[in-house]
Protein backbone atom coordinates (compact mmCIF):
# COMPACT_ATOMS: atom_id res chain seq x y z
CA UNK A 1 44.19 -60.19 135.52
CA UNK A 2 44.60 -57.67 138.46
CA UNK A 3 45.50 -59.25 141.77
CA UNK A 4 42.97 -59.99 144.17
CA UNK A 5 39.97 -59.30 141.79
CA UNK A 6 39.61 -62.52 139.98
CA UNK A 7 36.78 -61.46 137.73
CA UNK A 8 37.34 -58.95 134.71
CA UNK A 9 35.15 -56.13 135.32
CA UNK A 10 31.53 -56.64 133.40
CA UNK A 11 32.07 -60.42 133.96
CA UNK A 12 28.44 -61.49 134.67
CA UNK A 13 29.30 -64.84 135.71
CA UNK A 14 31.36 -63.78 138.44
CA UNK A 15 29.00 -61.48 140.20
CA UNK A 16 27.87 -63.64 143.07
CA UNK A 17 24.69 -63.59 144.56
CA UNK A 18 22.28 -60.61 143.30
CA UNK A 19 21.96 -58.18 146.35
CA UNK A 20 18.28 -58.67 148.29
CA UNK A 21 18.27 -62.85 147.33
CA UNK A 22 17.53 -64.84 150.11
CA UNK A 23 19.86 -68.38 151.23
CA UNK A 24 17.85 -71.14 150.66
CA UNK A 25 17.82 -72.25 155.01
CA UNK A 26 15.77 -68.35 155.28
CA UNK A 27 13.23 -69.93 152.47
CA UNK A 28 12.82 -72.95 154.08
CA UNK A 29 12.96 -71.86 157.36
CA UNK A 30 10.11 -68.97 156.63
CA UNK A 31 8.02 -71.57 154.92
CA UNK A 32 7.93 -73.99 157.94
CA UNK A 33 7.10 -71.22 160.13
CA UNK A 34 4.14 -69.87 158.49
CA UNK A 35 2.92 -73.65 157.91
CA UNK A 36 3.71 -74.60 161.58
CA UNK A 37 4.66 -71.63 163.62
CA UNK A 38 1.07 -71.09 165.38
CA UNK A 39 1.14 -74.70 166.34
CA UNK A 40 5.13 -75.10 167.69
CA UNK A 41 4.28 -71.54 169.47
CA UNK A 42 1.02 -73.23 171.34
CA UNK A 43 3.27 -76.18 172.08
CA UNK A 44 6.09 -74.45 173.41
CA UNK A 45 3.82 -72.62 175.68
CA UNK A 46 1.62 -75.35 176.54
CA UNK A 47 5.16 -77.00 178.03
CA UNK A 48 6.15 -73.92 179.95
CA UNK A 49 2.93 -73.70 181.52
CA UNK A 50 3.42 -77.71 182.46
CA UNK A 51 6.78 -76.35 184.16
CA UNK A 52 9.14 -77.62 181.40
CA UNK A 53 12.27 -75.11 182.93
CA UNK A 54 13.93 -75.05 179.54
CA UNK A 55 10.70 -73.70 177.76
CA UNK A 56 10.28 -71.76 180.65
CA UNK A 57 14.04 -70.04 180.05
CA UNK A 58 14.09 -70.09 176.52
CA UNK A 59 10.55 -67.88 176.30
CA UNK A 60 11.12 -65.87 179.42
CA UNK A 61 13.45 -63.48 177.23
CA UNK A 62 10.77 -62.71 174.78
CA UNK A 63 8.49 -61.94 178.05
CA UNK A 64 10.60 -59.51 180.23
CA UNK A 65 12.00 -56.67 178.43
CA UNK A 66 14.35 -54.50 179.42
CA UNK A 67 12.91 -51.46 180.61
CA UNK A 68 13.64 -48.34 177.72
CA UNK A 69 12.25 -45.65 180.26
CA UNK A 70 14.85 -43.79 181.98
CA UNK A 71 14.00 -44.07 185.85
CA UNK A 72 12.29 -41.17 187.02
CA UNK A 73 14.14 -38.55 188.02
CA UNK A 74 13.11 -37.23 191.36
CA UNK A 75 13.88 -33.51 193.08
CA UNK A 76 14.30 -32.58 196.59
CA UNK A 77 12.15 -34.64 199.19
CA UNK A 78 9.71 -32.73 201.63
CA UNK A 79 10.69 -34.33 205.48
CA UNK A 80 7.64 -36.11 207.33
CA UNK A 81 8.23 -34.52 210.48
CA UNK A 82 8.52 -30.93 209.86
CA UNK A 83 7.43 -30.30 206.34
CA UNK A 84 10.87 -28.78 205.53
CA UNK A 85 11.88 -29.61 202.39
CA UNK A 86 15.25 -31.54 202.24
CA UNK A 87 17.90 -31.06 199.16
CA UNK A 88 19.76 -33.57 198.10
CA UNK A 89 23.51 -34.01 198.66
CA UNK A 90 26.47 -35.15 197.56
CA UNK A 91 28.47 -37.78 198.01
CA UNK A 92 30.89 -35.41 200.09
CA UNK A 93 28.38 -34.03 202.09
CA UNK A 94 26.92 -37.40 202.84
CA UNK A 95 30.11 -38.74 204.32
CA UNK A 96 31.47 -35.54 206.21
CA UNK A 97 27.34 -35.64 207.93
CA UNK A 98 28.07 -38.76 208.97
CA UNK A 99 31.18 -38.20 210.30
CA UNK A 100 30.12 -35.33 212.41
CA UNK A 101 26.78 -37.49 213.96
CA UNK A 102 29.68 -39.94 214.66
CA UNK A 103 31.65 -37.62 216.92
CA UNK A 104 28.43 -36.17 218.34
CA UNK A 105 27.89 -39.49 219.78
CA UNK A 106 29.19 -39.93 223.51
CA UNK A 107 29.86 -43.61 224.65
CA UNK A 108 29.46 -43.53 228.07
């Protein structure tokens, strides 16, 4: 016998569970749900609509997805006063604008 393989090979007692067999919990577990699921699913929302905040929290995932659309990604913005169309900047040019509006500023 070879170490760490405790089975000769062709050994069909050894082979474990067949690949695709379902744990006895999944078959019970799917065979409540499609003899009670509609009715535990009208339950559980009948209590969240009562304001039960634990229904409320545990369903709310299922409710609000994430979003999977990018956010829209938007160009250069036309200016309300003049009709000028403004580019956008950088983070550079943001600051350094700033700064100079800051030192055309006069405190009297």
């Amino acid at each position: 016998m070879k170490r760490g393989r405790p089975f000769e090979p062709g050994n069909k007692l050894g082979r474990g569970r067949p690949p695709g067999s379902r744990n006895k919990r999944t078959l019970l577990g799917q065979a409540l749900l499609e003899e009670f699921g509609e009715a535990v699913i009208r339950r559980a929302l009948s209590l969240a609509l009562q304001g039960d905040s634990p229904m409320i929290r545990a369903l709310l995932p299922y409710l609000l997805t994430r979003p999977t659309d990018p956010p829209p990604k938007t160009g250069p913005l036309a200016s309300q006063k003049s009709g000028k169309v403004r580019h956008l900047v950088t983070w550079e040019e943001f600051l350094a604008i700033g700064r100079e509006r800051r030192e055309a500023v006069t405190v009297p």
